[in-house]
C-alpha atoms as a PDB file:
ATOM      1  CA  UNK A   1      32.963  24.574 -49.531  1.00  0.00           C
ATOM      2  CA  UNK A   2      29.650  23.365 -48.510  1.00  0.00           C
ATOM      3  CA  UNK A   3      29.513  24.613 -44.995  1.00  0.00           C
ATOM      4  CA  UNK A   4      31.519  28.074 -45.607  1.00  0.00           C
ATOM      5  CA  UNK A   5      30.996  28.769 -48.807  1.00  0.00           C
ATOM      6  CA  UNK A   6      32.529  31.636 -50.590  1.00  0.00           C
ATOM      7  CA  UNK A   7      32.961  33.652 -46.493  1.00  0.00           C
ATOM      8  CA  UNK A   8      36.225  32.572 -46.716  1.00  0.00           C
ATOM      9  CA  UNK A   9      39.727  32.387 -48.238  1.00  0.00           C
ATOM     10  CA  UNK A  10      40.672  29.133 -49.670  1.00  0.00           C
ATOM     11  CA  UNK A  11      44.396  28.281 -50.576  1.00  0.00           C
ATOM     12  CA  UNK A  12      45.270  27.262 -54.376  1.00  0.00           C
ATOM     13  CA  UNK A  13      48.137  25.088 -54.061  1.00  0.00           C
ATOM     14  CA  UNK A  14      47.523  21.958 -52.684  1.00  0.00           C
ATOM     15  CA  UNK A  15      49.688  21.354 -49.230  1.00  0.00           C
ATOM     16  CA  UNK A  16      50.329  17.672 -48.983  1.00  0.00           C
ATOM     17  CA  UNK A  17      51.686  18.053 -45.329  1.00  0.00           C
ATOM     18  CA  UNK A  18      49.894  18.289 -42.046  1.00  0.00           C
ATOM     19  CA  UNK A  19      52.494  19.362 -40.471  1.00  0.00           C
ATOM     20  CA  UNK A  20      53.461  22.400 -42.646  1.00  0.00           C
ATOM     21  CA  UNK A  21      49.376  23.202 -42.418  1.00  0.00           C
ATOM     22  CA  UNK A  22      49.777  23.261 -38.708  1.00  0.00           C
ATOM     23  CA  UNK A  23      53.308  25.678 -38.747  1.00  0.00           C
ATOM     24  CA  UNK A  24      51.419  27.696 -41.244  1.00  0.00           C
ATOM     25  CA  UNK A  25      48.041  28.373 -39.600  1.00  0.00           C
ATOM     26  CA  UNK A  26      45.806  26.915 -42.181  1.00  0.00           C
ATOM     27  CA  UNK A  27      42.828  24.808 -41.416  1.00  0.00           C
ATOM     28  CA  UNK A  28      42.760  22.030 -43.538  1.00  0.00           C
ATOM     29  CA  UNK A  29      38.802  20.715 -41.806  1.00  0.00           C
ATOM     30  CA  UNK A  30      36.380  22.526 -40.243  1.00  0.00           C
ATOM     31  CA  UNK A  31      35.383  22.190 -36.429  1.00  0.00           C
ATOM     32  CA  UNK A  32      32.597  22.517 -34.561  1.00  0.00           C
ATOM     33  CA  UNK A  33      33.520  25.872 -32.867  1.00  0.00           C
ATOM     34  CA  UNK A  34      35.074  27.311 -36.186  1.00  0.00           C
ATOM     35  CA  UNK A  35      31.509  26.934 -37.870  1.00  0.00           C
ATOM     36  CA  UNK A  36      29.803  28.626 -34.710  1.00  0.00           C
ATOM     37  CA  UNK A  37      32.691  31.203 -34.740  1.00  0.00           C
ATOM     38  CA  UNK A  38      31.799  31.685 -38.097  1.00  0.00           C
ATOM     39  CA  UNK A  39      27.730  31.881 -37.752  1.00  0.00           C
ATOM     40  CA  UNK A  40      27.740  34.234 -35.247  1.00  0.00           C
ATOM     41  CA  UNK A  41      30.072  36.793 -37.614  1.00  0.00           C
ATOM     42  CA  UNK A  42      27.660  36.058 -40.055  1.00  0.00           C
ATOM     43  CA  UNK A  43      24.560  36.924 -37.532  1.00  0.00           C
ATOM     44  CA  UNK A  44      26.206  40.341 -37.206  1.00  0.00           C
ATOM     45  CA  UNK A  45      26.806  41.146 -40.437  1.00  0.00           C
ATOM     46  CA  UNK A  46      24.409  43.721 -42.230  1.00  0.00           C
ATOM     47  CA  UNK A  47      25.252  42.522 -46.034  1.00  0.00           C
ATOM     48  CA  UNK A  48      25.617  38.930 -45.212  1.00  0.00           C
ATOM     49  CA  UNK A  49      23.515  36.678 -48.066  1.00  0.00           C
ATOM     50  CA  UNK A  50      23.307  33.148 -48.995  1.00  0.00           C
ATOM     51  CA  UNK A  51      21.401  30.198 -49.869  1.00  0.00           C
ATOM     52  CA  UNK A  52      18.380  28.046 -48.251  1.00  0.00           C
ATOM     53  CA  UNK A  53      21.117  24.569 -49.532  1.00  0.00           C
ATOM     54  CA  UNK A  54      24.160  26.535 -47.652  1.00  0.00           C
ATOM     55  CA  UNK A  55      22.275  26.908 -44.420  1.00  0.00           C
ATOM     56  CA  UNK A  56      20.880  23.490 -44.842  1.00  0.00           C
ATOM     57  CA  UNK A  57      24.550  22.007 -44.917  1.00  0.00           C
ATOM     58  CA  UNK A  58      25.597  24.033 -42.094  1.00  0.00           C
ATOM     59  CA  UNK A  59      22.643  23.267 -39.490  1.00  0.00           C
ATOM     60  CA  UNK A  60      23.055  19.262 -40.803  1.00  0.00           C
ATOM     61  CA  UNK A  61      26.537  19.454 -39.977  1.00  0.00           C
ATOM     62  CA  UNK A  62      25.376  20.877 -36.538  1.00  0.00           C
ATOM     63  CA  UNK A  63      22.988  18.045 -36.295  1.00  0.00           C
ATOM     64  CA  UNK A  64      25.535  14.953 -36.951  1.00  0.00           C
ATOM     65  CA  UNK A  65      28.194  16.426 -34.608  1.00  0.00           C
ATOM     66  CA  UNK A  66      25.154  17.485 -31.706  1.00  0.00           C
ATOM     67  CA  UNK A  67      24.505  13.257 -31.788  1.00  0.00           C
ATOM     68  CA  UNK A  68      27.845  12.126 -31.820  1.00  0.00           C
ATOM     69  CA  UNK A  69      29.018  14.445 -29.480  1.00  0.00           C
ATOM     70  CA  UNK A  70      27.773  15.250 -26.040  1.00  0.00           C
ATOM     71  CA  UNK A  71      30.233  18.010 -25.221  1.00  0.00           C
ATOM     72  CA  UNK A  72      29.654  19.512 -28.853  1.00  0.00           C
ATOM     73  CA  UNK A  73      25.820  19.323 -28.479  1.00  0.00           C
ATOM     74  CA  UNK A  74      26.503  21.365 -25.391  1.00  0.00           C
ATOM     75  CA  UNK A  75      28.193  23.633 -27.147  1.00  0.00           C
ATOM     76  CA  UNK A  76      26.004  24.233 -29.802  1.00  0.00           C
ATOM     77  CA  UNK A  77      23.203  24.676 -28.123  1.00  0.00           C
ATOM     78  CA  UNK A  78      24.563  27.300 -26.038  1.00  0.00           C
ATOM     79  CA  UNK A  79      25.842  29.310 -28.706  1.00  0.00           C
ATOM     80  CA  UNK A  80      22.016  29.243 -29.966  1.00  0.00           C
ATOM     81  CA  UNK A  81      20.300  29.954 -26.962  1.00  0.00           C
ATOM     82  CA  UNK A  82      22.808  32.813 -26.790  1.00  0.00           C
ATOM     83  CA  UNK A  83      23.023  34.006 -30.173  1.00  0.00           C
ATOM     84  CA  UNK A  84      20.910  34.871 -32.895  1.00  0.00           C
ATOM     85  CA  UNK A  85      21.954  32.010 -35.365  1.00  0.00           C
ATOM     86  CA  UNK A  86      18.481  30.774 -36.908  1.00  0.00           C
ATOM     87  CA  UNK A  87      18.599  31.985 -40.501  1.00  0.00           C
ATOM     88  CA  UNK A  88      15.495  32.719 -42.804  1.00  0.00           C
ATOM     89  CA  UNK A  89      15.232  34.487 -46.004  1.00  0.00           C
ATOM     90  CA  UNK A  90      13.841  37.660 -45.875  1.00  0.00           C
ATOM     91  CA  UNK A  91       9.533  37.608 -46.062  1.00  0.00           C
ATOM     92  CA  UNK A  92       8.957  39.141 -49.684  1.00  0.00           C
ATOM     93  CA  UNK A  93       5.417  39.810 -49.622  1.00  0.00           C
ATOM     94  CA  UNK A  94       4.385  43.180 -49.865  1.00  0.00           C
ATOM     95  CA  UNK A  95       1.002  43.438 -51.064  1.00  0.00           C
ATOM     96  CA  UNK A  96       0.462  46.279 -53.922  1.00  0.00           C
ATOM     97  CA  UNK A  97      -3.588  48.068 -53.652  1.00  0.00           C
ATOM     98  CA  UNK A  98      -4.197  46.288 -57.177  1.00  0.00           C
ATOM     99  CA  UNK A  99      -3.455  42.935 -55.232  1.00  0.00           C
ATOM    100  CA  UNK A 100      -5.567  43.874 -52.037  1.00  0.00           C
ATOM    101  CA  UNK A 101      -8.929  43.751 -54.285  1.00  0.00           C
ATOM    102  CA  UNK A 102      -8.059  39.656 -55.219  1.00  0.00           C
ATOM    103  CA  UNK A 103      -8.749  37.841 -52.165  1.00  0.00           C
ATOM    104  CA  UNK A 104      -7.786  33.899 -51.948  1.00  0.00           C
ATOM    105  CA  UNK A 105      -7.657  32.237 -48.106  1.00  0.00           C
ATOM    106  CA  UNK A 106      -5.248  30.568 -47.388  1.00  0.00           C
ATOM    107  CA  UNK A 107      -4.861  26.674 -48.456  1.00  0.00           C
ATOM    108  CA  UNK A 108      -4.686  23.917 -45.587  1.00  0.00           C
ATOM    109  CA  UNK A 109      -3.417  21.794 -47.790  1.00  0.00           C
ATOM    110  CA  UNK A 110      -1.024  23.174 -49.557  1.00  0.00           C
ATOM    111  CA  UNK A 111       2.069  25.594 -48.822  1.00  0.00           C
ATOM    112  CA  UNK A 112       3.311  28.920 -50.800  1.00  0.00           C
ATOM    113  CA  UNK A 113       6.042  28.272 -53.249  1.00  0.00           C
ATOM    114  CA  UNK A 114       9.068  28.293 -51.283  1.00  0.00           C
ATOM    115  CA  UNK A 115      12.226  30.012 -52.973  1.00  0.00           C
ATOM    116  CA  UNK A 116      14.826  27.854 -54.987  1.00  0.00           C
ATOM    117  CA  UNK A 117      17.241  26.167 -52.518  1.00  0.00           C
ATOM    118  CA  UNK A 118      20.093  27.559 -54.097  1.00  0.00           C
ATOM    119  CA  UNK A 119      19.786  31.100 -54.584  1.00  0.00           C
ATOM    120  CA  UNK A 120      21.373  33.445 -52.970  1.00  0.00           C
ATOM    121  CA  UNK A 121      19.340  35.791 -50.508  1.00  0.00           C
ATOM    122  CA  UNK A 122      19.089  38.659 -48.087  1.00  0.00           C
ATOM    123  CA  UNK A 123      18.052  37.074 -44.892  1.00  0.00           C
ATOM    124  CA  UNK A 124      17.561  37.597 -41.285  1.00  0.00           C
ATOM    125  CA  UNK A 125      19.131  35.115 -37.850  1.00  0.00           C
ATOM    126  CA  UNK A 126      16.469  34.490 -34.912  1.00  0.00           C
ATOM    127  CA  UNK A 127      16.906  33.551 -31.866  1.00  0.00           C
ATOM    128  CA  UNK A 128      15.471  32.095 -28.633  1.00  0.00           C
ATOM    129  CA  UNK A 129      13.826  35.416 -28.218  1.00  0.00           C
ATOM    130  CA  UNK A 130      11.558  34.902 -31.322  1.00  0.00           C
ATOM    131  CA  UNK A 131       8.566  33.703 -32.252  1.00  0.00           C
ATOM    132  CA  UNK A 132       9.444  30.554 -34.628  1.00  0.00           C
ATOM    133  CA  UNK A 133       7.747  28.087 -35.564  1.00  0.00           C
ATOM    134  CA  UNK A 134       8.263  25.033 -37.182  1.00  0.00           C
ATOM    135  CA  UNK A 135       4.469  24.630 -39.454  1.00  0.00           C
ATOM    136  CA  UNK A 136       1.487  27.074 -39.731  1.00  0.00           C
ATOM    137  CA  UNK A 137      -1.745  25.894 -39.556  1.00  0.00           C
ATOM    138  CA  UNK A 138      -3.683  28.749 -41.442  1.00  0.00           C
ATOM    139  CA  UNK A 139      -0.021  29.361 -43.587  1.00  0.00           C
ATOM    140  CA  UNK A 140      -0.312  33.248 -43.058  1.00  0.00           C
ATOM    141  CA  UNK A 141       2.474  33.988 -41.139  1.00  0.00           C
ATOM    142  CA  UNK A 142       4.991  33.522 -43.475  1.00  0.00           C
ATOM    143  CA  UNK A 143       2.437  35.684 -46.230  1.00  0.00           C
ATOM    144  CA  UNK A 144       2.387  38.665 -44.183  1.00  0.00           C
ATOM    145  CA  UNK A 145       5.134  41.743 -43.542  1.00  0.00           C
ATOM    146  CA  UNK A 146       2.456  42.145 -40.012  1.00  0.00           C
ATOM    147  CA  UNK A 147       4.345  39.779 -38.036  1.00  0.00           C
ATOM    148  CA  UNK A 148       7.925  39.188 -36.709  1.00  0.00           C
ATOM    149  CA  UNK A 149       6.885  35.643 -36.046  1.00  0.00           C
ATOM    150  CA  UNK A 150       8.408  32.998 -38.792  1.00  0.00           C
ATOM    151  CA  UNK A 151       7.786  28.995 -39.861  1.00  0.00           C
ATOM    152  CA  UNK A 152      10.461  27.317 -41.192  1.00  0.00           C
ATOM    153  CA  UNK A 153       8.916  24.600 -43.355  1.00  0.00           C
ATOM    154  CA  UNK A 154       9.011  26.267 -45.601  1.00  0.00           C
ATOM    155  CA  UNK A 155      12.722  26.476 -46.513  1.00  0.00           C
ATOM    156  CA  UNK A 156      13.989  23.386 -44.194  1.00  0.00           C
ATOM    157  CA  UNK A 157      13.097  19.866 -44.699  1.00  0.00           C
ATOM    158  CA  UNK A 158      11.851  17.407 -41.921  1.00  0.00           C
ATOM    159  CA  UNK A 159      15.138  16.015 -42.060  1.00  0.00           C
ATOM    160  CA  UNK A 160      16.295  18.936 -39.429  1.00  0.00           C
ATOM    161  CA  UNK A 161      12.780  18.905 -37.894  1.00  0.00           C
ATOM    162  CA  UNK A 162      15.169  16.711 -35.003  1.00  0.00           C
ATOM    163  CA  UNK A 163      17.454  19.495 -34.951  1.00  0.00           C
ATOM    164  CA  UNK A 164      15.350  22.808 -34.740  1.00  0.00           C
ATOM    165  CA  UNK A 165      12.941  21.041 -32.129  1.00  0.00           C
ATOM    166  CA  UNK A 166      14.841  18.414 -30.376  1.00  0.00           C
ATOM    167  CA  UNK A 167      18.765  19.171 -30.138  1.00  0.00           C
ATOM    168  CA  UNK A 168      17.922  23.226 -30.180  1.00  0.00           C
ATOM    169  CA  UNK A 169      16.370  23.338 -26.242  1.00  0.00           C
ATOM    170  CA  UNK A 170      16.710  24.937 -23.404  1.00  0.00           C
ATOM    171  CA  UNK A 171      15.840  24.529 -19.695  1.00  0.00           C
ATOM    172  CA  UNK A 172      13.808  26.060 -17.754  1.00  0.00           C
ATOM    173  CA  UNK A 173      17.437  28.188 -16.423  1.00  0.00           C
ATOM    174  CA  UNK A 174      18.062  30.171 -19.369  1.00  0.00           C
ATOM    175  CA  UNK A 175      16.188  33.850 -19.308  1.00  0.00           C
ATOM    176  CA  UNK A 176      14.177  33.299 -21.869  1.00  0.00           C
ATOM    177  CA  UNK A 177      12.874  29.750 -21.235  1.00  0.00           C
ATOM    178  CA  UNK A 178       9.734  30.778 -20.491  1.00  0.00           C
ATOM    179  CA  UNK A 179       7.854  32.548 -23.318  1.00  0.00           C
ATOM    180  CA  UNK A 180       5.580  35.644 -22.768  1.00  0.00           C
ATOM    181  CA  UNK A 181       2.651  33.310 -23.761  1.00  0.00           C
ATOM    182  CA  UNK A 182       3.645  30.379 -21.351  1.00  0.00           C
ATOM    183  CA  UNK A 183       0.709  31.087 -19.075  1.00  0.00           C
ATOM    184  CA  UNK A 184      -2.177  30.682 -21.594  1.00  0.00           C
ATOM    185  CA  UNK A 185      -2.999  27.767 -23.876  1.00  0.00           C
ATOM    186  CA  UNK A 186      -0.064  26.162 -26.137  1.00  0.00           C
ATOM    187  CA  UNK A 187      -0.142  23.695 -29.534  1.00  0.00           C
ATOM    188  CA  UNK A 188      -3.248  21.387 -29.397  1.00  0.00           C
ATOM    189  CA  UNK A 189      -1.421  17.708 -30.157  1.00  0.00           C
ATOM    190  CA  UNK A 190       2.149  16.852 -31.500  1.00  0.00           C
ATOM    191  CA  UNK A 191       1.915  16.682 -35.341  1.00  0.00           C
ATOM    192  CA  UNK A 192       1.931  13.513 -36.971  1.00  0.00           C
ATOM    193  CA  UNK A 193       5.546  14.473 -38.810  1.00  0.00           C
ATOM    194  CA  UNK A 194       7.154  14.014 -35.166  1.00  0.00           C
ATOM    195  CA  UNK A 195       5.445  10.795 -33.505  1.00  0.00           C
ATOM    196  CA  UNK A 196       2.072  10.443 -31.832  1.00  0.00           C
ATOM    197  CA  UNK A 197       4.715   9.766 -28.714  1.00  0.00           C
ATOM    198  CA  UNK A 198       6.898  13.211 -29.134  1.00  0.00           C
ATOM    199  CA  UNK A 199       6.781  15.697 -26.116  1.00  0.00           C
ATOM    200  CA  UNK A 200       9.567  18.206 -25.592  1.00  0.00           C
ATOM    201  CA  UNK A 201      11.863  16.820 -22.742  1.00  0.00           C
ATOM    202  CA  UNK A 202      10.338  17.917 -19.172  1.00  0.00           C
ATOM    203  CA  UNK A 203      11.690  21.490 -18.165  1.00  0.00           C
ATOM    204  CA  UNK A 204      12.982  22.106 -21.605  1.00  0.00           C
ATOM    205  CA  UNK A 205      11.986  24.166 -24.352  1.00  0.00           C
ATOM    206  CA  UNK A 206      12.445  24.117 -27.999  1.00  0.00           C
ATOM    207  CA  UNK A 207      14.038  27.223 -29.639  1.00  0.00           C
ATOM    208  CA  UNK A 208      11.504  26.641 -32.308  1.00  0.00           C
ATOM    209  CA  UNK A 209       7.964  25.430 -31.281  1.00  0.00           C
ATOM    210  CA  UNK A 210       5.984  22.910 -33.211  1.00  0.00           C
ATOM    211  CA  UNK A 211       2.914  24.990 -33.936  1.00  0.00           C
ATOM    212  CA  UNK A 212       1.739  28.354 -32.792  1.00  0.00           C
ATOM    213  CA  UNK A 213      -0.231  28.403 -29.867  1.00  0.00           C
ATOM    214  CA  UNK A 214      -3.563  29.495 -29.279  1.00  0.00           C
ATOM    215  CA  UNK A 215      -2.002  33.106 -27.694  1.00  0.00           C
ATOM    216  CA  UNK A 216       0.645  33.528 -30.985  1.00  0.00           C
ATOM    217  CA  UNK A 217      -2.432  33.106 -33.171  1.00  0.00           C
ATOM    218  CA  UNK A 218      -4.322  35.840 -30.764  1.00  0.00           C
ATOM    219  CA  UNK A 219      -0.949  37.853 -31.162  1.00  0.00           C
ATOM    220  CA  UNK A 220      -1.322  37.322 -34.871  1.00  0.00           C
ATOM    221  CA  UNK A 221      -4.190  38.891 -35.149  1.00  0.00           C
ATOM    222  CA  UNK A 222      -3.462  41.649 -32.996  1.00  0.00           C
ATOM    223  CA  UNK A 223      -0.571  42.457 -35.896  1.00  0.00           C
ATOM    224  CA  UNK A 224      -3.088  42.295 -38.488  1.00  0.00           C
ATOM    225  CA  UNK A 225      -5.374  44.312 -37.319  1.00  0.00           C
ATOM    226  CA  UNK A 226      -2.657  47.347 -36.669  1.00  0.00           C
ATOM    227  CA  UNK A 227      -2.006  47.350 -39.924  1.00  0.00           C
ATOM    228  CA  UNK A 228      -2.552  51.059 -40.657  1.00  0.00           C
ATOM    229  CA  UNK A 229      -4.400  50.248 -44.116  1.00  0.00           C
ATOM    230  CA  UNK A 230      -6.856  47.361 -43.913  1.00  0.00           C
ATOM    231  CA  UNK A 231      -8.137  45.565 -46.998  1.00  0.00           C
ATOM    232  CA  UNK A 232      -9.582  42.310 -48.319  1.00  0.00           C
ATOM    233  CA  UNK A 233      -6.412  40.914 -48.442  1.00  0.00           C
ATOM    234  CA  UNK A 234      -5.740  41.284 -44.662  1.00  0.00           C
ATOM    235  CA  UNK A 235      -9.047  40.675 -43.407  1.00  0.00           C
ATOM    236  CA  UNK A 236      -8.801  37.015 -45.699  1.00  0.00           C
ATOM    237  CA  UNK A 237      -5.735  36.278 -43.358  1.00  0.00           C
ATOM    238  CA  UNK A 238      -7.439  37.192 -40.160  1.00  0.00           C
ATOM    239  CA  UNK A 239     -10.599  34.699 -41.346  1.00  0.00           C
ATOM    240  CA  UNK A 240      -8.099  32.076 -41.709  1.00  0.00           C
ATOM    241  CA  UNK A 241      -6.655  32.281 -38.149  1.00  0.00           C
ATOM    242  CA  UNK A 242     -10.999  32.676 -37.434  1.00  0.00           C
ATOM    243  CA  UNK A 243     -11.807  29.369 -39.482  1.00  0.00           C
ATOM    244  CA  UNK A 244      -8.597  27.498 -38.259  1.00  0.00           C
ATOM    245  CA  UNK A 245     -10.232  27.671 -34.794  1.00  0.00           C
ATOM    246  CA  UNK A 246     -13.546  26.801 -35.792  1.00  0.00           C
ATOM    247  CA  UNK A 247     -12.744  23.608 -37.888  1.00  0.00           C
ATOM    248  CA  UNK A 248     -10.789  22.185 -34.186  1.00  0.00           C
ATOM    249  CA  UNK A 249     -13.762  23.617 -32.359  1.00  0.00           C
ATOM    250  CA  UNK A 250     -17.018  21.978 -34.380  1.00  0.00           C
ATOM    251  CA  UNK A 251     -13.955  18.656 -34.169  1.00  0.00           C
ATOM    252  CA  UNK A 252     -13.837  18.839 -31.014  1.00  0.00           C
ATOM    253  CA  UNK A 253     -10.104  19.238 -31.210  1.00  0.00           C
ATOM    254  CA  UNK A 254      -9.344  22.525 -28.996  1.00  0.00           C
ATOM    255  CA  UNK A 255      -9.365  21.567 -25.421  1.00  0.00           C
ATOM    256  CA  UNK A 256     -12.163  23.726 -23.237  1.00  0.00           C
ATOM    257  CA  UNK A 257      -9.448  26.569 -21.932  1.00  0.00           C
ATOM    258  CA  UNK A 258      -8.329  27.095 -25.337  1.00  0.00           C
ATOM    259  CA  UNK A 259     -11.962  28.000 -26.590  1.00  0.00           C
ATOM    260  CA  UNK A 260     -12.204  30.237 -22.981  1.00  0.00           C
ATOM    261  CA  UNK A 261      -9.084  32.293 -23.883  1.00  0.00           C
ATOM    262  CA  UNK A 262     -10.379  32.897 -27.468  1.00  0.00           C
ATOM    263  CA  UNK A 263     -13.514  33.930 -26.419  1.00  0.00           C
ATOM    264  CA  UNK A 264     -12.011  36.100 -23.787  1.00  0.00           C
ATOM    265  CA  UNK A 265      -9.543  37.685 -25.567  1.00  0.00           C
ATOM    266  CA  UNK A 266     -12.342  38.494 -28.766  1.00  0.00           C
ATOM    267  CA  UNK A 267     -14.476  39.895 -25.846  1.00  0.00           C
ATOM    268  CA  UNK A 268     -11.488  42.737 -25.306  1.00  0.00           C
ATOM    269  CA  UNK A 269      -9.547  43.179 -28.038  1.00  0.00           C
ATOM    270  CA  UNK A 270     -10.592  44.449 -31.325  1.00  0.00           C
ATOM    271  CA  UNK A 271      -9.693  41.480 -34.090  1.00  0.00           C
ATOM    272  CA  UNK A 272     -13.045  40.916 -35.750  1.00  0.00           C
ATOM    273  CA  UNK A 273     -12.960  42.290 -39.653  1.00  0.00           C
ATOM    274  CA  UNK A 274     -16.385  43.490 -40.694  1.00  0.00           C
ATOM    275  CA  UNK A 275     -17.649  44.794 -43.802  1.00  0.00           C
ATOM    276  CA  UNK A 276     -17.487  48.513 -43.086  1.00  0.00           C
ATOM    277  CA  UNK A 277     -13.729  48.126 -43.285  1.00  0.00           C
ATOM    278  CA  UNK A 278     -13.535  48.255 -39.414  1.00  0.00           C
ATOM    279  CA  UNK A 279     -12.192  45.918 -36.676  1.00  0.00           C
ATOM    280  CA  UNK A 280     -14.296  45.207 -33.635  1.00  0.00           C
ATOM    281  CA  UNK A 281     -14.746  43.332 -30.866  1.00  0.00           C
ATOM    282  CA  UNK A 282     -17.369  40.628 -29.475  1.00  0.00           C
ATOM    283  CA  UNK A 283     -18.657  43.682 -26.846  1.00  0.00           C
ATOM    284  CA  UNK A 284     -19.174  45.930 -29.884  1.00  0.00           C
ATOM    285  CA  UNK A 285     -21.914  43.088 -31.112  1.00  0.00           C
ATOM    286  CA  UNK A 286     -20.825  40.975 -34.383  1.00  0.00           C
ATOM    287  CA  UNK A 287     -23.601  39.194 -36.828  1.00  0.00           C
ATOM    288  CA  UNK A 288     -22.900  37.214 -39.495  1.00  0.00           C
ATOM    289  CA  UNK A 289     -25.033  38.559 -42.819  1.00  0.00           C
ATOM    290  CA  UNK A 290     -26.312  35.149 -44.440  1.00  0.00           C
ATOM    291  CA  UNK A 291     -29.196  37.422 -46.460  1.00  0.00           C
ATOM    292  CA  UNK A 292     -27.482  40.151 -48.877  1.00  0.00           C
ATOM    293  CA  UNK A 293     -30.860  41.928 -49.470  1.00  0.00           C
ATOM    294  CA  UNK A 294     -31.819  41.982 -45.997  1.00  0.00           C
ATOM    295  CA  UNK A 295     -28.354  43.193 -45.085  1.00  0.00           C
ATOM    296  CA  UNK A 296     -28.193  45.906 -47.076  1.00  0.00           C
ATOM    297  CA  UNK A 297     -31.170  47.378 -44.666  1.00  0.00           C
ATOM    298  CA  UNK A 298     -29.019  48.019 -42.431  1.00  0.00           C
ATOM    299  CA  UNK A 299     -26.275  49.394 -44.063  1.00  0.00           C
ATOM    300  CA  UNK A 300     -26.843  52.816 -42.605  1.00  0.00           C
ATOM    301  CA  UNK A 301     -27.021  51.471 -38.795  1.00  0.00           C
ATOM    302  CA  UNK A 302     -24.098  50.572 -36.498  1.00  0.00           C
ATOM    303  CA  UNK A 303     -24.384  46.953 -36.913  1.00  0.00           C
ATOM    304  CA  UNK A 304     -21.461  45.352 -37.200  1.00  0.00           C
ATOM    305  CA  UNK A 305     -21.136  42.496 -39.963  1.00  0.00           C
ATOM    306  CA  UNK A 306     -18.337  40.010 -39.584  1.00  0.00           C
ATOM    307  CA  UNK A 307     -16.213  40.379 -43.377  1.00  0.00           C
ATOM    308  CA  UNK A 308     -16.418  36.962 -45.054  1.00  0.00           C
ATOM    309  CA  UNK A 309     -14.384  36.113 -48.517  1.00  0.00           C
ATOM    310  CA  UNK A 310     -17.036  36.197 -51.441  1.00  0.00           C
ATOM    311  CA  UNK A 311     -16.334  32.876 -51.550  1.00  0.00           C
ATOM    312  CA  UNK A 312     -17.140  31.842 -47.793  1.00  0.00           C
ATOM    313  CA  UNK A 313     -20.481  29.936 -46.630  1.00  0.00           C
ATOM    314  CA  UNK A 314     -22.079  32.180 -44.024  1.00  0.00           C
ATOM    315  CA  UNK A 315     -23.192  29.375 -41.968  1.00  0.00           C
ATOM    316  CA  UNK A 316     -19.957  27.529 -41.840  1.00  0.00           C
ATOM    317  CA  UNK A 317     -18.631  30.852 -40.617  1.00  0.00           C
ATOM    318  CA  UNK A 318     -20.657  30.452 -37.424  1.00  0.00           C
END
């Protein structure tokens, strides 16, 4: 019941025999390529729901057989790299216009409320082709509809961290080994949850990467800033991704090509919120306004002032 659920038929009467279980066709345990049969029906189905707990069962089941079992961690991981079978609830946060005006950054030290583990929910499956993630630094991804990118801490516990990131790999064969963003700076350090001596295996990849890199965060921002509306609200998120680099920068935590791809990409692309409501770019010429009075001088010229929560210290923000 724990690993299918109520997806299936179960029999009433209680059938003491193996042997009349075998004439009869009815499986009296389930197997690792039953469950997989059965994830990837679920992956296709358009009305398929269920639980955070369910899922958990199923992937730890996954997990136990993956480590006991070369030939079944073989299997499994093929059906993944394959298959969308990664299963998230569905990202409720829509954002009404009353809820725009109230603008709170995002917490480093502390994570939204996740769902209860045992309600039932519309969700999605991901796949190798994704962009998932297993923690957030600036914990916006998961708090905006922007993004197809996902972090899974929030509904799975670091008891499958070993699963998602270490049994769930691929090498550097499968299609879609390499990401798009393999070529420009990845995660900073391995988190402290995995070992300061984790590193992925060499020439394999993780269906689900540790952290976003430096070029998902970029990417993140380029989602934000197509929103077709912009408001506080959105602009907060983008400062988050903004501060989240600053705080490893003044730390001296981002390695030097990290900083030259940020400041490259800000040069081109237009991810800077400012306080005309606008997003610009480093060419268009961005200044931080630590005077109000004075600022409101120039209200009527094209300078560009970089949006900061009413909360925000402007020189922190530099």
């Amino acid at each position: 019941m724990q690993l299918l659920q109520d997806n299936v038929p179960y029999l009433e009467a209680s059938i003491k025999s193996t042997s009349m279980c075998t004439c009869l066709g009815i499986q009296t345990s389930v197997t690792v390529p039953m469950l997989l049969t059965f994830l990837q029906s679920w992956s296709r189905s358009r009305s398929f729901a269920t639980s955070i707990q369910h899922m958990t069962h199923v992937y730890e089941y996954l997990h136990w057989q993956m480590v006991a079992d070369p030939a079944a961690a073989a299997e499994v991981r093929a059906a993944f790299i394959a298959s969308k079978l990664i299963w998230l609830p569905a990202k409720q946060n829509s954002i009404s216009a009353q809820q725009a005006d109230s603008v709170v950054l995002p917490d480093a030290d502390s994570h939204p409320e996740p769902p209860r583990r045992s309600q039932v929910l519309q969700g999605q499956f991901y796949g190798a082709a994704d962009s998932l993630f297993m923690k957030d630094h600036t914990h916006v991804i998961e708090e905006t509809d922007a993004t197809s990118m996902r972090v899974l801490v929030k509904f799975y516990s670091d008891d499958l961290h070993a699963f998602f990131l270490e049994q769930l790999v691929q090498s550097s064969g499968y299609p879609h080994a390499v990401s798009a963003v393999a070529s420009t700076p990845s995660s900073i350090t391995p988190p402290h949850f995995l070992g300061p001596d984790w590193a992925p295996l060499p020439g394999h990849k993780p269906l689900v990467s540790v952290y976003p890199s430096t070029a998902d965060y970029i990417q993140l921002l380029t989602d934000l800033a197509a929103q077709p509306e912009p408001n506080d609200h959105i602009f907060g998120q983008a400062m988050a991704v903004l501060l989240h680099w600053s705080r490893l920068i003044t730390t001296a935590h981002m390695p030097g090509q990290d900083v030259e791809y940020i400041q490259q990409s800000l040069y081109r692309l237009s991810l800077l919120p400012t306080l005309k409501g606008r997003w610009v770019s480093l060419a268009d010429g961005v200044v931080i306004r630590d005077d109000e009075e004075l600022g409101k001088a120039f209200d009527a010229q094209p300078v560009h002032f970089l949006w900061l929560s009413k909360d925000a210290d402007p020189q922190n923000s530099r």
